[in-house]
Protein backbone atom coordinates (compact mmCIF):
# COMPACT_ATOMS: atom_id res chain seq x y z
CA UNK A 1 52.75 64.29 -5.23
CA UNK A 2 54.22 61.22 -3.11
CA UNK A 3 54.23 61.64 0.53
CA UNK A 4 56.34 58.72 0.67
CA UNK A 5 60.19 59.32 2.40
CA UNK A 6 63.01 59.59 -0.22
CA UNK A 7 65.75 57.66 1.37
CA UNK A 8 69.08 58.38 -0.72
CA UNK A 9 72.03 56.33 -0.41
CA UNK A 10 75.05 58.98 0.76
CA UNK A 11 77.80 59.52 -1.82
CA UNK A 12 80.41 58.44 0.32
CA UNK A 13 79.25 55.44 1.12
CA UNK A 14 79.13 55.04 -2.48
CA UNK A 15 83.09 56.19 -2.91
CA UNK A 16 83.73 54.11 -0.52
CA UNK A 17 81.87 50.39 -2.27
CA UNK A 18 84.12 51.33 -5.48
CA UNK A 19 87.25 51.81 -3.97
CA UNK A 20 86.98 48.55 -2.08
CA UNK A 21 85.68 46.82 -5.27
CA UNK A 22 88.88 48.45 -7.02
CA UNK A 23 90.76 46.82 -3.91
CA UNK A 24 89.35 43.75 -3.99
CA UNK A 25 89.56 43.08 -7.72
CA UNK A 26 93.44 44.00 -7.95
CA UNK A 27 94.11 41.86 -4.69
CA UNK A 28 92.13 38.75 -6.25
CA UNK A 29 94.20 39.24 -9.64
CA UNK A 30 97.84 39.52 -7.93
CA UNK A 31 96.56 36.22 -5.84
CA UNK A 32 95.55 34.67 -9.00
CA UNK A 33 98.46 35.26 -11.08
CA UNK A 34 100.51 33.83 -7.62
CA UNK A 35 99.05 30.77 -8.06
CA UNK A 36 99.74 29.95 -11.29
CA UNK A 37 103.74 30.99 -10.56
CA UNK A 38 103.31 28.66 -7.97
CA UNK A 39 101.49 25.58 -9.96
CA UNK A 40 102.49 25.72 -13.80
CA UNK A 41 100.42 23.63 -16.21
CA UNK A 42 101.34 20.47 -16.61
CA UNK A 43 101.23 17.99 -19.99
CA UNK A 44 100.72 14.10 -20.00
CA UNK A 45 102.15 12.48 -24.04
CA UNK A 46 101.49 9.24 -23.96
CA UNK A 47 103.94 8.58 -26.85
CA UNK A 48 102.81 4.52 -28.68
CA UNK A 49 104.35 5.08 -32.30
CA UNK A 50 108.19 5.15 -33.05
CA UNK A 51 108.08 5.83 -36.60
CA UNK A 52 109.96 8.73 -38.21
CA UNK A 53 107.13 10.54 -38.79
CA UNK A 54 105.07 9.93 -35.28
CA UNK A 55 108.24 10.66 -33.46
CA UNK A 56 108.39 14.59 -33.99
CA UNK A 57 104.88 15.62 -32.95
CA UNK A 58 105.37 14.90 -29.04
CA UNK A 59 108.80 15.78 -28.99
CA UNK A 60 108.06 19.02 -30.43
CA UNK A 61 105.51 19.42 -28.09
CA UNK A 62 107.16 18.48 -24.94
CA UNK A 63 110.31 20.80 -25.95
CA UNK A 64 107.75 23.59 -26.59
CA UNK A 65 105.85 23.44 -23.32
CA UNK A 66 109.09 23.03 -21.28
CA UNK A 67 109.76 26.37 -23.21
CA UNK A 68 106.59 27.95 -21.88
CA UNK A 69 107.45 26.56 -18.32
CA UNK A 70 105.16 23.67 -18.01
CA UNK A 71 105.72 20.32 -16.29
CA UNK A 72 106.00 17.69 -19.02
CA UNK A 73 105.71 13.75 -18.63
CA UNK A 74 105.93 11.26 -21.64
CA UNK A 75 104.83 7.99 -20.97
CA UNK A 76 106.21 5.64 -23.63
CA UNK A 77 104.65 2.72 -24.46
CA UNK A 78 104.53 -0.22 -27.45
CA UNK A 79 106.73 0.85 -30.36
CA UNK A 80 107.11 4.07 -28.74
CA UNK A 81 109.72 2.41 -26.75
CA UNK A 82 112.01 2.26 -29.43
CA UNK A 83 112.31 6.32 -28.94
CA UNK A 84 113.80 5.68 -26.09
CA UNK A 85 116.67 3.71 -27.30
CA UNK A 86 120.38 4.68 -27.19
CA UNK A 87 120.17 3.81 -30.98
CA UNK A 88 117.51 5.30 -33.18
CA UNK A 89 117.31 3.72 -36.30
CA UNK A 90 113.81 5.21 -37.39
CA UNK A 91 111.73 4.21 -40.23
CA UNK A 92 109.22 5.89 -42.31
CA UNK A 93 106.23 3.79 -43.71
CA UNK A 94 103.26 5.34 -46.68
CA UNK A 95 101.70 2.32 -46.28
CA UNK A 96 98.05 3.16 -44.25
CA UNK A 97 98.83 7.03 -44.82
CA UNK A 98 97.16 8.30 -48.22
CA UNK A 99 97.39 11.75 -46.82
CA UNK A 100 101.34 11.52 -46.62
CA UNK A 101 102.61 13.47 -50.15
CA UNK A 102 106.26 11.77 -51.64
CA UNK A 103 108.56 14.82 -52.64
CA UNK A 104 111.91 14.00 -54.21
CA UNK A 105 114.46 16.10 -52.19
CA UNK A 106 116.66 15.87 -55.34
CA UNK A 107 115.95 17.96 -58.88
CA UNK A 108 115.30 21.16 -60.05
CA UNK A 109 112.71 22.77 -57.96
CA UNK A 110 109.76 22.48 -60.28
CA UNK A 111 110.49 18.75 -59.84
CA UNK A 112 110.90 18.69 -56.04
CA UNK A 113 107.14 20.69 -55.57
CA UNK A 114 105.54 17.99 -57.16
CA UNK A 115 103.18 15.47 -54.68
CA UNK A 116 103.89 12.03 -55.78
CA UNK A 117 100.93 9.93 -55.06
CA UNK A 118 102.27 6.45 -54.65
CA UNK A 119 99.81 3.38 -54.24
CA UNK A 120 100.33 1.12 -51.41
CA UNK A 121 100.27 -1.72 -53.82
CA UNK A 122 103.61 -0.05 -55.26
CA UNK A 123 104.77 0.72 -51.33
CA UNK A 124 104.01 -2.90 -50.66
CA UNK A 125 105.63 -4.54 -53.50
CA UNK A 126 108.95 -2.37 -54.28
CA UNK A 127 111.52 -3.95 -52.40
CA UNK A 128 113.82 -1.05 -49.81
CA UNK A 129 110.49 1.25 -50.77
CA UNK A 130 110.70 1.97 -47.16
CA UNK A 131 114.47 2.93 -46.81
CA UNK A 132 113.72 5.09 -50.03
CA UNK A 133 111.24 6.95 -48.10
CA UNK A 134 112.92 7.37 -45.12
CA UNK A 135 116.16 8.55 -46.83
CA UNK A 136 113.89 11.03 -49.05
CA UNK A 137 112.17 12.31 -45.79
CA UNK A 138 115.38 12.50 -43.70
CA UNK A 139 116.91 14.71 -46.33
CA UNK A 140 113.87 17.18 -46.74
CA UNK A 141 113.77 17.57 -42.84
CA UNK A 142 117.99 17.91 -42.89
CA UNK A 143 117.22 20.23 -46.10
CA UNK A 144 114.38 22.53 -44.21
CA UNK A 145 116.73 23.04 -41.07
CA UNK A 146 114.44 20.21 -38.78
CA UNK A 147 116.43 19.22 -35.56
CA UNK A 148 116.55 15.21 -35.77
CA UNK A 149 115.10 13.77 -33.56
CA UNK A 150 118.01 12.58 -31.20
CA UNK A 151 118.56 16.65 -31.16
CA UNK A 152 114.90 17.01 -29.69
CA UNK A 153 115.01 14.53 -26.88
CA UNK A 154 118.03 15.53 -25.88
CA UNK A 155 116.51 19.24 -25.63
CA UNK A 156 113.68 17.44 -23.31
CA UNK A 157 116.12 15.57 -21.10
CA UNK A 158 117.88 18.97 -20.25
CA UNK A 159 114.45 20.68 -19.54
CA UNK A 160 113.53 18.16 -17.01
CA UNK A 161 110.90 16.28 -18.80
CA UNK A 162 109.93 13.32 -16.66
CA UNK A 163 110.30 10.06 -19.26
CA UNK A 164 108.49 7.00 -18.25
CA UNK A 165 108.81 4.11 -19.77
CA UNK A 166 106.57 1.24 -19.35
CA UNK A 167 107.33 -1.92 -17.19
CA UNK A 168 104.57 -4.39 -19.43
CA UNK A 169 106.24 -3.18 -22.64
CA UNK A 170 109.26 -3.77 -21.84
CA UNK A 171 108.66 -7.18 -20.19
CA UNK A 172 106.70 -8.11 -23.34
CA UNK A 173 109.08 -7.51 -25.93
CA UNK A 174 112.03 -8.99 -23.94
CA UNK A 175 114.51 -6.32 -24.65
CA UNK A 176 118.28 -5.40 -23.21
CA UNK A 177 118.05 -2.86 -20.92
CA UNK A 178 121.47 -1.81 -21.61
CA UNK A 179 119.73 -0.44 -24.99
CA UNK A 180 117.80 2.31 -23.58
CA UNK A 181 119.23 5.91 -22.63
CA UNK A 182 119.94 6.64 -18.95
CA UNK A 183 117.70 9.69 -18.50
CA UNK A 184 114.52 7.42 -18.76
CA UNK A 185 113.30 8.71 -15.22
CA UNK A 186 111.56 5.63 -13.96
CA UNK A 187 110.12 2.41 -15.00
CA UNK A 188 106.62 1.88 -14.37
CA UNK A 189 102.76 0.83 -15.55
CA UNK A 190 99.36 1.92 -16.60
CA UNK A 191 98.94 2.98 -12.81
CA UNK A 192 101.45 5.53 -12.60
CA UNK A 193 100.23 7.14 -15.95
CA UNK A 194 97.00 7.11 -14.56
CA UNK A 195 97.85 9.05 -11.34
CA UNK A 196 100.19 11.49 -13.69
CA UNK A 197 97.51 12.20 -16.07
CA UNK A 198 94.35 12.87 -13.70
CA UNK A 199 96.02 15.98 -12.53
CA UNK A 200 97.49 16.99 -15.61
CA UNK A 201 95.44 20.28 -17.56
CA UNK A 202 96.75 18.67 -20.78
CA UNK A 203 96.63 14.76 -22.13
CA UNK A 204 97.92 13.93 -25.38
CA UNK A 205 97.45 10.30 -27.17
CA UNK A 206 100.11 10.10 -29.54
């Protein structure tokens, strides 16, 4: 038999740790979900290709994430530029893709489901091979209901993306500026992306 004094802890004192804990827990969870109201995530595309086919992913994306409230930036850069352009004459190249399938948009639909594997030899050599492609693409985006992608920018310019397009590019290539939209929100270099994309949750290389 111990001798030793049993020391119990009193049961309100006990009440009393678990309703503070209860109050403590829901406070930190309202605070929490305050903060991120008050600081949405924020996404950093760095957009370099202006193909057809590289043009939808970060226009998708930014569109999306504007949808979800996030703060969006696109820095475009090299032949990304030319997404920027009043004009977009976009092209559509196999060549250096062996994952891209050919589909005719055209024939019975037996005909249309088969994946044409075309060799670049034959992509290199066929003269308008290119324009073929981009025609057959075009229609089987128009065909599955695919905004272009003049339709998709124009949905990021009215969420408030922030476009940046960059100074060196531009200054390489030498062109008009009287050829690029309006909306593009500021000029600017490898710095400014920098800054933009060290606090952004989200960086995309595109």
């Amino acid at each position: 038999m111990s001798l030793a004094p049993q020391t119990e802890k009193p049961s309100f004192l006990e009440n009393d740790a678990k309703l503070f804990n209860a109050l403590f827990d829901a406070r930190f969870e309202e605070k929490m979900a305050a903060r991120e109201s008050d600081n949405p995530p924020s996404i950093c595309i760095m957009v370099t290709k202006g193909t057809l086919d590289w043009a939808y992913p970060p226009f998708i994306i930014a569109s999306t994430a504007c949808a979800l409230g996030w703060n969006v930036t696109m820095f475009f850069t090299f032949y990304g530029m030319g997404l920027l352009k009043k004009r977009l004459d976009l092209q559509l190249s196999g060549l250096g893709n062996p994952a891209m399938p050919m589909k005719m948009p055209y024939g019975p639909e037996w005909f249309r489901e088969i994946e044409w594997k075309i060799p670049n030899l034959v992509m290199a050599n066929v003269p308008g091979f290119e324009n073929m492609a981009t025609t057959m693409m075009s229609k089987t985006l128009a065909d599955k209901g695919v905004a272009p992608i003049s339709e998709l920018r124009e949905i990021c310019i009215e969420e408030g993306v922030r476009l940046i397009a960059c100074q060196m590019t531009f200054d390489l290539f030498g062109w008009p500026k009287n050829e690029f939209i309006e909306e593009i929100s500021e000029w600017a270099g490898a710095a400014t992306y920098l800054a933009i994309a060290q606090n952004s949750k989200v960086n995309l290389f595109m």
